[in-house]
C-alpha atoms as a PDB file:
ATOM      1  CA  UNK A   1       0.000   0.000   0.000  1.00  0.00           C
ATOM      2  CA  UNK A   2       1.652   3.494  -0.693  1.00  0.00           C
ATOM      3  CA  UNK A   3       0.900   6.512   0.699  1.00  0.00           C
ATOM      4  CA  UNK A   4       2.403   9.928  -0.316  1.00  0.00           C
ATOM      5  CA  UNK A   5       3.286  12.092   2.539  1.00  0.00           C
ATOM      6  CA  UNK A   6       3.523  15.861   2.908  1.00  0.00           C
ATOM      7  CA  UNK A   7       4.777  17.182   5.954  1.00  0.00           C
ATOM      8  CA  UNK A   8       3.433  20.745   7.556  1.00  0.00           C
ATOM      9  CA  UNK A   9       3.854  22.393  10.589  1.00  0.00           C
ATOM     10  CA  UNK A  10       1.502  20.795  13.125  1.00  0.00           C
ATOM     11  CA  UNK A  11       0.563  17.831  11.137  1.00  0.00           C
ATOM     12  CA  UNK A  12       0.884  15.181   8.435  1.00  0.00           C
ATOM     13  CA  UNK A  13      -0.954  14.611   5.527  1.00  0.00           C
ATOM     14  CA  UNK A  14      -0.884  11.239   3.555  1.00  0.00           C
ATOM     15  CA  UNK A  15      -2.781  10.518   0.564  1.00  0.00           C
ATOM     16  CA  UNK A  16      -3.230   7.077  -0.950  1.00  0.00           C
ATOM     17  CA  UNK A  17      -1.382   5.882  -4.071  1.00  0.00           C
ATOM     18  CA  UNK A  18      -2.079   3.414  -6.864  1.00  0.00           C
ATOM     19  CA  UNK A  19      -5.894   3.010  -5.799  1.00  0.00           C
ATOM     20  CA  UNK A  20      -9.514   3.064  -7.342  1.00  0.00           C
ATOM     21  CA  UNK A  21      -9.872   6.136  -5.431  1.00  0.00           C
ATOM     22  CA  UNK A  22      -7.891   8.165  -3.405  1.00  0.00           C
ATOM     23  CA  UNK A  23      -8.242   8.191   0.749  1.00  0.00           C
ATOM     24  CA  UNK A  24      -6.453  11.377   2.261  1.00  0.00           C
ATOM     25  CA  UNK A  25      -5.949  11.816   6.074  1.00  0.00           C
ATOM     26  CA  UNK A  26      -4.706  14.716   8.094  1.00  0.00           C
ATOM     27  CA  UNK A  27      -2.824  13.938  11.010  1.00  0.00           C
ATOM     28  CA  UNK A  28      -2.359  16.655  13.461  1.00  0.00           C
ATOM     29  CA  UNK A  29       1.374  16.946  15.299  1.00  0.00           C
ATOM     30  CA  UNK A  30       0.047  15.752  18.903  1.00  0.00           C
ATOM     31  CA  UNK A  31      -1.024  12.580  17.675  1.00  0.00           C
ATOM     32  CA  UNK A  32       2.784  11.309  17.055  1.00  0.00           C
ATOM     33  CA  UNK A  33       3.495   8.857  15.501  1.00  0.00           C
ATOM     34  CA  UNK A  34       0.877   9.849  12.765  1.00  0.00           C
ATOM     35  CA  UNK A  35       1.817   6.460  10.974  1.00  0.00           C
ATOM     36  CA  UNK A  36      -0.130   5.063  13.803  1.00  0.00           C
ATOM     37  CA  UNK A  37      -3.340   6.521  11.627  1.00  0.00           C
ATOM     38  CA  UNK A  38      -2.215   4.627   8.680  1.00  0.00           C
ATOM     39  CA  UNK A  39      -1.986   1.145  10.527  1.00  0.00           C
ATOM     40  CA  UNK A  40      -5.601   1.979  11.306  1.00  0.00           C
ATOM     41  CA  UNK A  41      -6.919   2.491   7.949  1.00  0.00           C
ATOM     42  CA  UNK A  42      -4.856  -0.223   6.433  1.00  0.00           C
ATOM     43  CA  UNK A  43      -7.887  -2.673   6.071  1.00  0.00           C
ATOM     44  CA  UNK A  44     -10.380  -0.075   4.722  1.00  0.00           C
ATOM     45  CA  UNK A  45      -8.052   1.076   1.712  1.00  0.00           C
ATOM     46  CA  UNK A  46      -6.245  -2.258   1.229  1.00  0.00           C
ATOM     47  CA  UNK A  47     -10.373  -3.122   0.048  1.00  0.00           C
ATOM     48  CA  UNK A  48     -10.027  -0.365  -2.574  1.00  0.00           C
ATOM     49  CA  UNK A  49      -8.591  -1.944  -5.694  1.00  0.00           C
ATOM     50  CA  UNK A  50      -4.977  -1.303  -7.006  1.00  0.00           C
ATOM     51  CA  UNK A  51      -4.853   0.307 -10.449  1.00  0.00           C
ATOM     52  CA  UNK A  52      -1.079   1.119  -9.947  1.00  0.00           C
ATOM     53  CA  UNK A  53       1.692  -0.869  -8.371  1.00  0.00           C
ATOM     54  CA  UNK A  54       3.695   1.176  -5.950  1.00  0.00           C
ATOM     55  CA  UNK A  55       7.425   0.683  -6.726  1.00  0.00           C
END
């Protein structure tokens, strides 16, 4: 599963790659590690068919 990550200054924001559709979360700072939040969703998007394989 790939996720593109954009770092700003009190949070994270990761966007889904290579998927039917695109899932986008914004972690905020306080809620370190904000990978944690990607564990979490892991079996929701991993439903979403891949279109893309991430390299």
């Amino acid at each position: 599963m790939g996720w593109y990550s954009q770092e700003f200054t009190e949070a994270w924001r990761f966007t889904t790659i290579g998927r039917s559709g695109f899932v986008e979360v914004t972690v905020p700072a306080v809620h370190s590690p904000a990978a944690d939040a990607l564990v979490d969703l892991a079996p929701a998007v991993s439903a979403m068919p891949v279109v893309t394989a991430c390299r």
